[in-house]
C-alpha atoms as a PDB file:
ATOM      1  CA  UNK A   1      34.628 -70.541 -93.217  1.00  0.00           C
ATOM      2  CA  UNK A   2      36.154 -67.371 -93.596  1.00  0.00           C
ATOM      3  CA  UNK A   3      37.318 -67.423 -90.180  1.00  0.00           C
ATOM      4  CA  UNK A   4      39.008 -70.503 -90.876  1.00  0.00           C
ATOM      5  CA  UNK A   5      40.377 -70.208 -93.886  1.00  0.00           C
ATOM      6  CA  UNK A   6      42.258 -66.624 -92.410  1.00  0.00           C
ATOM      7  CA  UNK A   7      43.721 -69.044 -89.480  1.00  0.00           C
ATOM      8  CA  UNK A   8      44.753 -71.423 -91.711  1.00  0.00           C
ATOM      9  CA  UNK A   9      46.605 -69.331 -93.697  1.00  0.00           C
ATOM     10  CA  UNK A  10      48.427 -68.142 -90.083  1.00  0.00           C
ATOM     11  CA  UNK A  11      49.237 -71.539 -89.989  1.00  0.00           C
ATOM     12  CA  UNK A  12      51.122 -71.626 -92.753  1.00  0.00           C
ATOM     13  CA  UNK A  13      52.797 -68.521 -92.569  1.00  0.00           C
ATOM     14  CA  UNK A  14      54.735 -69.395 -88.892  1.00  0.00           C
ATOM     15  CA  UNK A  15      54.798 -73.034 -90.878  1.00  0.00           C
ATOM     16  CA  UNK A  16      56.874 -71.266 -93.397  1.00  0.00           C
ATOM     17  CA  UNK A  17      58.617 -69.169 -91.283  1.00  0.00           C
ATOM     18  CA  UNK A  18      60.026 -72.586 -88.983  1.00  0.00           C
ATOM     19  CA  UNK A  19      61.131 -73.902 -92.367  1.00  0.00           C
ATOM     20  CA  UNK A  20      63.205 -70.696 -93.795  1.00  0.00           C
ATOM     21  CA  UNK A  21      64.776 -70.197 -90.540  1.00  0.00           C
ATOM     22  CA  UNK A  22      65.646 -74.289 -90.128  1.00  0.00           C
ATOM     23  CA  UNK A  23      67.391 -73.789 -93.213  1.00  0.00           C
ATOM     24  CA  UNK A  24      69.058 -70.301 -92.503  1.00  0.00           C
ATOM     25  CA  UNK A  25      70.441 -70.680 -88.978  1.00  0.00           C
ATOM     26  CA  UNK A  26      72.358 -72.582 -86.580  1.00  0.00           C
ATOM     27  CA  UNK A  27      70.512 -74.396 -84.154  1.00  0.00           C
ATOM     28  CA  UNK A  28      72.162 -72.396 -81.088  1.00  0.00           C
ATOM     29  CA  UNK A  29      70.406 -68.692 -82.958  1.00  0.00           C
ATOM     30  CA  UNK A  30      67.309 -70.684 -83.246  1.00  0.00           C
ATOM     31  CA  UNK A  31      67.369 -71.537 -79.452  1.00  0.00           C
ATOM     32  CA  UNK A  32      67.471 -68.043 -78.479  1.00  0.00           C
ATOM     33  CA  UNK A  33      65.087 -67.182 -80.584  1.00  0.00           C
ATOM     34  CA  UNK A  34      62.560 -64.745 -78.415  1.00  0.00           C
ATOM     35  CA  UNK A  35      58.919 -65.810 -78.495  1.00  0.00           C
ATOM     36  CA  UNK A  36      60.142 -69.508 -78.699  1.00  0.00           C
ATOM     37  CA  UNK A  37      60.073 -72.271 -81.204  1.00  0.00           C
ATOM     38  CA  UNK A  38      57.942 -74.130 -78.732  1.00  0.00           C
ATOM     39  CA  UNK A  39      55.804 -71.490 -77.841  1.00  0.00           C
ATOM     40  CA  UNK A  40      55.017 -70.560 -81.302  1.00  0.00           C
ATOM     41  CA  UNK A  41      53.988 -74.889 -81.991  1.00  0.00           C
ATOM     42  CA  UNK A  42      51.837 -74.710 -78.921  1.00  0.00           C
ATOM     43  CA  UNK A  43      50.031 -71.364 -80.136  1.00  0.00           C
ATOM     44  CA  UNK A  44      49.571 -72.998 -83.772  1.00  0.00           C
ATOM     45  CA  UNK A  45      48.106 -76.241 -82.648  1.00  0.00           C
ATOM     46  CA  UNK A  46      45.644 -73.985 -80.468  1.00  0.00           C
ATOM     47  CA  UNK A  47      44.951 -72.638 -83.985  1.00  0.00           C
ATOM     48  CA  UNK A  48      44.576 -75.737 -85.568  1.00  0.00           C
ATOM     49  CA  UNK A  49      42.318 -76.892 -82.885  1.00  0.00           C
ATOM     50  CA  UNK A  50      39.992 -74.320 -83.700  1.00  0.00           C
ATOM     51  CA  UNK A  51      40.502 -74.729 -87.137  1.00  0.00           C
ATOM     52  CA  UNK A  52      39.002 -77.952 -86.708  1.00  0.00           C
ATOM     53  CA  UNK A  53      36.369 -77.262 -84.968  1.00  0.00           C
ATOM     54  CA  UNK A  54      35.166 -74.771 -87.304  1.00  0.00           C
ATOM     55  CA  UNK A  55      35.887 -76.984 -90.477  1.00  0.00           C
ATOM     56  CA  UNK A  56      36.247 -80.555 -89.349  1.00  0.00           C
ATOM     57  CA  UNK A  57      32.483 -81.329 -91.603  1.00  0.00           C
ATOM     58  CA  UNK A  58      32.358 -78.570 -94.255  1.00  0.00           C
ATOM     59  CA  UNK A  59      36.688 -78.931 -95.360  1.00  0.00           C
ATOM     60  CA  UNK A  60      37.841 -82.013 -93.499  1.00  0.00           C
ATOM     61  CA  UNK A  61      40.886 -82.052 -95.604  1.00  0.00           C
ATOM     62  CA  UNK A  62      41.952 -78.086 -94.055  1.00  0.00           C
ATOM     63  CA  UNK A  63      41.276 -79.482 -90.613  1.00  0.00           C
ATOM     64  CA  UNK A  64      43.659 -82.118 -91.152  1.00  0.00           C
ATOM     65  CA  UNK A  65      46.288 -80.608 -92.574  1.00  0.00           C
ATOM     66  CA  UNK A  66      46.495 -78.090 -89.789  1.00  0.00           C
ATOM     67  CA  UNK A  67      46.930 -80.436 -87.295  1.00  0.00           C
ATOM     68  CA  UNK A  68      49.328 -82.516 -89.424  1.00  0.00           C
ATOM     69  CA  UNK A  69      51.148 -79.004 -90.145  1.00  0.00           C
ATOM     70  CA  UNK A  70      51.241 -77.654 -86.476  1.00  0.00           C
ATOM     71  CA  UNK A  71      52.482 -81.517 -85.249  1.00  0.00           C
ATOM     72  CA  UNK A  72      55.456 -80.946 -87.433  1.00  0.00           C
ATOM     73  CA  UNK A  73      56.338 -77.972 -86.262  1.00  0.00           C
ATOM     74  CA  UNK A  74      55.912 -78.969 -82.629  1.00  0.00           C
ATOM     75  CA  UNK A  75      58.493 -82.200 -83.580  1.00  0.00           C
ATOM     76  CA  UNK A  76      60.606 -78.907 -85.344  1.00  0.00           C
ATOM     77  CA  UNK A  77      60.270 -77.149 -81.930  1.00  0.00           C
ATOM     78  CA  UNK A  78      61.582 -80.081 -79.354  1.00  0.00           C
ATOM     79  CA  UNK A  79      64.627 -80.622 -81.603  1.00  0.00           C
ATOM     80  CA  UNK A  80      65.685 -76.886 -81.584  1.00  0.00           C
ATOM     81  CA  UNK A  81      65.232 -77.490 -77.965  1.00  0.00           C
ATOM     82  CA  UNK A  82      66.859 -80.506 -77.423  1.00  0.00           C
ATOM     83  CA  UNK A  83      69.599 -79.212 -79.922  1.00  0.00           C
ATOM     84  CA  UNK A  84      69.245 -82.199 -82.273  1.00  0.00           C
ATOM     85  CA  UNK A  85      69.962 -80.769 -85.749  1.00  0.00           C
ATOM     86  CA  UNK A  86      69.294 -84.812 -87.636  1.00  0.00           C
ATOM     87  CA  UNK A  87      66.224 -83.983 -85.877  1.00  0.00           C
ATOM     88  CA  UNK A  88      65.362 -80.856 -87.100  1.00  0.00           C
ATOM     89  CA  UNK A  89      66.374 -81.420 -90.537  1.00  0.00           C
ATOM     90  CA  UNK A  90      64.198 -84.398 -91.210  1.00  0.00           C
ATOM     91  CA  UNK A  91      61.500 -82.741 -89.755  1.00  0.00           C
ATOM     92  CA  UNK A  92      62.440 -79.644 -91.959  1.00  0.00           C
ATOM     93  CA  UNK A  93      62.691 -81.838 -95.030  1.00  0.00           C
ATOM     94  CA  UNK A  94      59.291 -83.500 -93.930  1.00  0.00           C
ATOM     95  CA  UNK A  95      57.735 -79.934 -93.998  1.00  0.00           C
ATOM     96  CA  UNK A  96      58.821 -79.082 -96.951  1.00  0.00           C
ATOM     97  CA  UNK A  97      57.559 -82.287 -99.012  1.00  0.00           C
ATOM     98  CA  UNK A  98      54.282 -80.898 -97.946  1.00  0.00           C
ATOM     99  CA  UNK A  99      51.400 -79.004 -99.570  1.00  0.00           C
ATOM    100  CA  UNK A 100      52.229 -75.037 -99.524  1.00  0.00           C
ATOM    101  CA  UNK A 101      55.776 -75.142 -98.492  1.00  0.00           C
ATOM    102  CA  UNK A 102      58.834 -74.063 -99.854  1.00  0.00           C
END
């Protein structure tokens, strides 16, 4: 559990991190950013997978709010890379309505 719990908490670190920098920057500094948007929302729902296999019976609720978490930032991840700042921002916004995010 502990294991889990100290992923989960990863998860919403770089969740926190998408939303600050959403807010902060242009969507051209956010493309260039260097390991990618879309790297880092592939790496987090590898987290989140485990996550859930660790915790889908004992904390069903944590295993579903990583993957809901890391699916957000993966929609956060194709806009920056499509360049589609509506995009982004409601998916910002949506991220920020959530549990542990400011």
């Amino acid at each position: 559990m502990d294991d889990a719990k100290s992923l989960y908490l990863k998860i919403l670190e770089v969740g926190n991190l998408f939303l600050r920098n959403a807010q902060q920057f242009e969507i051209s500094e956010l493309q260039g950013h260097n390991p990618s948007y879309d790297e880092l929302a592939k790496i987090m729902r590898h987290v989140a997978g485990i996550i859930h296999g660790l915790v889908d019976e004992i904390d069903p609720m944590m295993a579903h709010q990583a993957i809901e978490y890391t699916s957000i930032m993966e929609k956060m991840a194709l806009a920056i890379v499509a360049g589609d700042q509506n995009e982004l921002d409601q998916q910002a916004k949506a991220l920020y309505e959530k549990p542990f995010f400011a």
